[in-house]
C-alpha atoms as a PDB file:
ATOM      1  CA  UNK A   1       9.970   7.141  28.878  1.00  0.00           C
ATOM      2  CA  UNK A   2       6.503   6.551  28.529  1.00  0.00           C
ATOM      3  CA  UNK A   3       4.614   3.939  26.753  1.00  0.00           C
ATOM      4  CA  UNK A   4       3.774   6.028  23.800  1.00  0.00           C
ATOM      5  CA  UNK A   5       7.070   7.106  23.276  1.00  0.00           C
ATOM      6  CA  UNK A   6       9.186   5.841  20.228  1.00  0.00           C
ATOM      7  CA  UNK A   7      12.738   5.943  20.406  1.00  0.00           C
ATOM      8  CA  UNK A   8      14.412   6.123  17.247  1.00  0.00           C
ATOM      9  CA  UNK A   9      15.633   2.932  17.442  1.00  0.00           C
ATOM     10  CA  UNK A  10      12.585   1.460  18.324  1.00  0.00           C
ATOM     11  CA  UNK A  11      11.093   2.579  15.440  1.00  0.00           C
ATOM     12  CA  UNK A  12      13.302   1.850  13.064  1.00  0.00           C
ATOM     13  CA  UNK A  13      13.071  -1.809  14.154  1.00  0.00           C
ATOM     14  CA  UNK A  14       9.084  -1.309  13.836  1.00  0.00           C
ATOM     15  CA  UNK A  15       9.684  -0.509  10.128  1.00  0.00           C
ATOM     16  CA  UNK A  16       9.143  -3.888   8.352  1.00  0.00           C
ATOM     17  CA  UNK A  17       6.962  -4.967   5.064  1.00  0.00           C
ATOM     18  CA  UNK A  18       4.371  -5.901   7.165  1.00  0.00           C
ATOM     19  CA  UNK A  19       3.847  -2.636   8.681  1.00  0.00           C
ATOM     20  CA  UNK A  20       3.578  -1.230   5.589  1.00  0.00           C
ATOM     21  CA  UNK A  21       1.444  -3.733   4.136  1.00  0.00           C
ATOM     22  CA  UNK A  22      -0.649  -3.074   7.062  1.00  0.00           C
ATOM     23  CA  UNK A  23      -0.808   0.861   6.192  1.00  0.00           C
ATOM     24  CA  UNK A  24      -1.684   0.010   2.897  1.00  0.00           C
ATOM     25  CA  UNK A  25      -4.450  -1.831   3.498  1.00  0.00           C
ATOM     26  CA  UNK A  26      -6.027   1.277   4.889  1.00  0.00           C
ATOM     27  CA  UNK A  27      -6.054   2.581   1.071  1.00  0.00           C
ATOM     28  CA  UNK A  28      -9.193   2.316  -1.096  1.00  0.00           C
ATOM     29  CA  UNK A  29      -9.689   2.696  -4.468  1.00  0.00           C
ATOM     30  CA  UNK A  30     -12.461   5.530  -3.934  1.00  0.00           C
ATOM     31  CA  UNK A  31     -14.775   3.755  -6.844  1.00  0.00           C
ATOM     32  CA  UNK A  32     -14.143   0.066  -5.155  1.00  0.00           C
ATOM     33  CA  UNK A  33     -15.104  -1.353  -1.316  1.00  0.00           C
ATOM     34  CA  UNK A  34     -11.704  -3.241  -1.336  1.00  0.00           C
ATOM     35  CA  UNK A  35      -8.074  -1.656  -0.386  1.00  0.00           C
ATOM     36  CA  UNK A  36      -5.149  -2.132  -2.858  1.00  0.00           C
ATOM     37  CA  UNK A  37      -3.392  -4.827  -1.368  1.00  0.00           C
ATOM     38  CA  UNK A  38      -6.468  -6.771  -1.305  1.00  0.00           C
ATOM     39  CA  UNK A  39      -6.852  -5.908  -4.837  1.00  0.00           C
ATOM     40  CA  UNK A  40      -3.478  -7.043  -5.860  1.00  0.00           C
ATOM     41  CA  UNK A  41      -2.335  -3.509  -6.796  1.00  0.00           C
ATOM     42  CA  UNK A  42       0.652  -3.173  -4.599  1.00  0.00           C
ATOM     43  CA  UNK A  43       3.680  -4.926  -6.495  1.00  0.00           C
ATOM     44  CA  UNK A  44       6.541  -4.257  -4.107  1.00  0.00           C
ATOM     45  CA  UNK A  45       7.716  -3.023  -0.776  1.00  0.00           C
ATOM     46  CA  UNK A  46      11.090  -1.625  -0.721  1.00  0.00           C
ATOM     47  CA  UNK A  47      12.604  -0.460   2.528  1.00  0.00           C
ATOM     48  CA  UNK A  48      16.550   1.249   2.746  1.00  0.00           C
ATOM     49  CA  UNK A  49      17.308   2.554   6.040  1.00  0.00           C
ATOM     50  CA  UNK A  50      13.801   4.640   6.114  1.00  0.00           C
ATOM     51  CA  UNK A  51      13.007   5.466   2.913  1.00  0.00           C
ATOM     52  CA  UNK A  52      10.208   3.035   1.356  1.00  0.00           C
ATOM     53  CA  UNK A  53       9.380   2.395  -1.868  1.00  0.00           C
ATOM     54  CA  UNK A  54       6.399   1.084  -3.170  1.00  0.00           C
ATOM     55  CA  UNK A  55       5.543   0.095  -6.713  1.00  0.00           C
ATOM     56  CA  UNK A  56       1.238  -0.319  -7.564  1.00  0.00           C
ATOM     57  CA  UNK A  57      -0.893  -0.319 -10.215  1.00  0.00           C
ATOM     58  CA  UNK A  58      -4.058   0.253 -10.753  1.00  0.00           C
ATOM     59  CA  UNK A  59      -7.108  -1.277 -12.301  1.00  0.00           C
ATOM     60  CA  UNK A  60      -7.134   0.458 -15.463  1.00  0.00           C
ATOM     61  CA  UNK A  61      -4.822   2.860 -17.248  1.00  0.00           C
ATOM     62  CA  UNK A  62      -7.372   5.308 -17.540  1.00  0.00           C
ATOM     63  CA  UNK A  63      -8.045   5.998 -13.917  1.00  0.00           C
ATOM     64  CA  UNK A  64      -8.781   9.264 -13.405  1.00  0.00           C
ATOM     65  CA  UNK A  65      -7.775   8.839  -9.752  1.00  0.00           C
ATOM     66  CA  UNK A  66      -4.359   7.674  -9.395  1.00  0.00           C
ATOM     67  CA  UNK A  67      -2.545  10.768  -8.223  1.00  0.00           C
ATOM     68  CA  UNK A  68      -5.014  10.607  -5.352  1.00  0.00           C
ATOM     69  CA  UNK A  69      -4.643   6.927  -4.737  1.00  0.00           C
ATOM     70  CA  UNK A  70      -1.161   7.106  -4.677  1.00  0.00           C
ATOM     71  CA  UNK A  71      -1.042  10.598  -2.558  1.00  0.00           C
ATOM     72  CA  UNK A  72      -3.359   8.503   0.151  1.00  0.00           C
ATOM     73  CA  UNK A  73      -0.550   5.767  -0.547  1.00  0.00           C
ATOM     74  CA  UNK A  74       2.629   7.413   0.808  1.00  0.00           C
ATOM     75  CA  UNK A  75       0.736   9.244   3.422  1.00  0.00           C
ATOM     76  CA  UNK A  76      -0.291   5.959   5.026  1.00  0.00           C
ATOM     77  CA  UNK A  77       3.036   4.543   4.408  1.00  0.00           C
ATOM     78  CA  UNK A  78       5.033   8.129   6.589  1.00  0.00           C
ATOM     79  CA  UNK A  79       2.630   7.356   9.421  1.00  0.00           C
ATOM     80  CA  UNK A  80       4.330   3.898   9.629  1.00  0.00           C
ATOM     81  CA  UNK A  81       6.820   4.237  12.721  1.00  0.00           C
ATOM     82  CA  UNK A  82      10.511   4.192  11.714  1.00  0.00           C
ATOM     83  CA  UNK A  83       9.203   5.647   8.200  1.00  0.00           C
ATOM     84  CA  UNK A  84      11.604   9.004   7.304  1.00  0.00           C
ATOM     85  CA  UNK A  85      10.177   9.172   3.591  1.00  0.00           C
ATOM     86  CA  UNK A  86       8.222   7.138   1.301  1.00  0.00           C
ATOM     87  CA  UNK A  87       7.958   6.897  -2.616  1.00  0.00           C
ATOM     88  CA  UNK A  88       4.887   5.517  -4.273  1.00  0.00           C
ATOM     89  CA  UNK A  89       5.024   4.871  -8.052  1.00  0.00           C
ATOM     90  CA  UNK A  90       2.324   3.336 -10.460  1.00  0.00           C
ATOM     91  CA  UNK A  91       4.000   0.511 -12.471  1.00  0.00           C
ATOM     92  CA  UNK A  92       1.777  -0.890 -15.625  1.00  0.00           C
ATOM     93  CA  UNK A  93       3.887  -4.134 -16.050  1.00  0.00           C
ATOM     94  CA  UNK A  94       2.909  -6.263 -15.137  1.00  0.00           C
ATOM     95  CA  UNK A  95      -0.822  -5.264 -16.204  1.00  0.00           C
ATOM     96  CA  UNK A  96      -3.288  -5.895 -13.087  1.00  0.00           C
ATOM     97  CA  UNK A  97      -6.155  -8.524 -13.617  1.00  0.00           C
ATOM     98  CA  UNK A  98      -8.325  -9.839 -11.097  1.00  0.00           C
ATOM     99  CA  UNK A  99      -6.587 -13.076 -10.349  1.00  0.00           C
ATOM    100  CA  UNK A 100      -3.724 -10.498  -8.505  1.00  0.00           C
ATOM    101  CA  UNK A 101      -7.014  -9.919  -6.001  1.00  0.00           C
ATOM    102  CA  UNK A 102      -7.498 -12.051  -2.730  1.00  0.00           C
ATOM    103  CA  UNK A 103     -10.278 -14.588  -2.740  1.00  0.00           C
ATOM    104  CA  UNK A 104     -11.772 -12.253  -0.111  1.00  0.00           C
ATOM    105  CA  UNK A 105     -11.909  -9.266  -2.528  1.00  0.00           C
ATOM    106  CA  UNK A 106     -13.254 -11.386  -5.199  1.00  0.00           C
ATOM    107  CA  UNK A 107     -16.207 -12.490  -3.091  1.00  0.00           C
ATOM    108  CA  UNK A 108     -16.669  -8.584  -1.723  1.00  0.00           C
ATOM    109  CA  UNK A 109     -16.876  -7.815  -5.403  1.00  0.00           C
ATOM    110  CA  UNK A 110     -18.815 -11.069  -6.810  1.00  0.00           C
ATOM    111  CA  UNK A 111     -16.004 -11.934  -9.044  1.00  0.00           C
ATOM    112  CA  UNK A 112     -15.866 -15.563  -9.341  1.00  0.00           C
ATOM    113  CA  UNK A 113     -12.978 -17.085 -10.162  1.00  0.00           C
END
């Protein structure tokens, strides 16, 4: 086996919130320089033998975008070793606000706090 071989096993034991955390912060909101987890849009990670859930918002109701955010969602989240399928829903409770964001988004997007 070479080093760039996964075994299944392996990669199930790769599969953890933090790996799919790290996926998700390779998701932008196209109209924002920040991903969503550094916005405070992802809610919950949910992982069952997997499958992986995630619950997000966005920053308004009226995004035009969020079939696209979420489509860029789950396709970051099935490139996550160990990942066999992934479900990505937009949640509006609780409603988002910009205390959910990091300090570090905040100061990307002069929002002081």
């Amino acid at each position: 086996m070479n080093e760039e071989t996964i075994s299944p096993l392996n990669a199930a034991s790769a599969l953890t919130e933090v790996s799919v955390y790290a996926a998700l912060r390779e998701v932008y909101d196209p109209e924002l320089p920040v991903n969503i987890v550094d916005l405070g849009l992802v809610y919950q990670v949910k992982i069952i033998e997997g499958w992986v859930g995630v619950k997000m918002s966005l920053t308004s109701p009226g995004c035009g975008l969020a079939d696209q955010i979420a489509a860029d969602a789950r396709e970051k989240v099935l490139q996550v070793p160990g990942v066999l399928d992934a479900d990505v829903r937009i949640v509006w409770q609780p409603a988002w606000n910009a205390n959910f964001m990091t300090p570090e988004a905040r100061k990307k997007l002069m929002i002081v706090k």
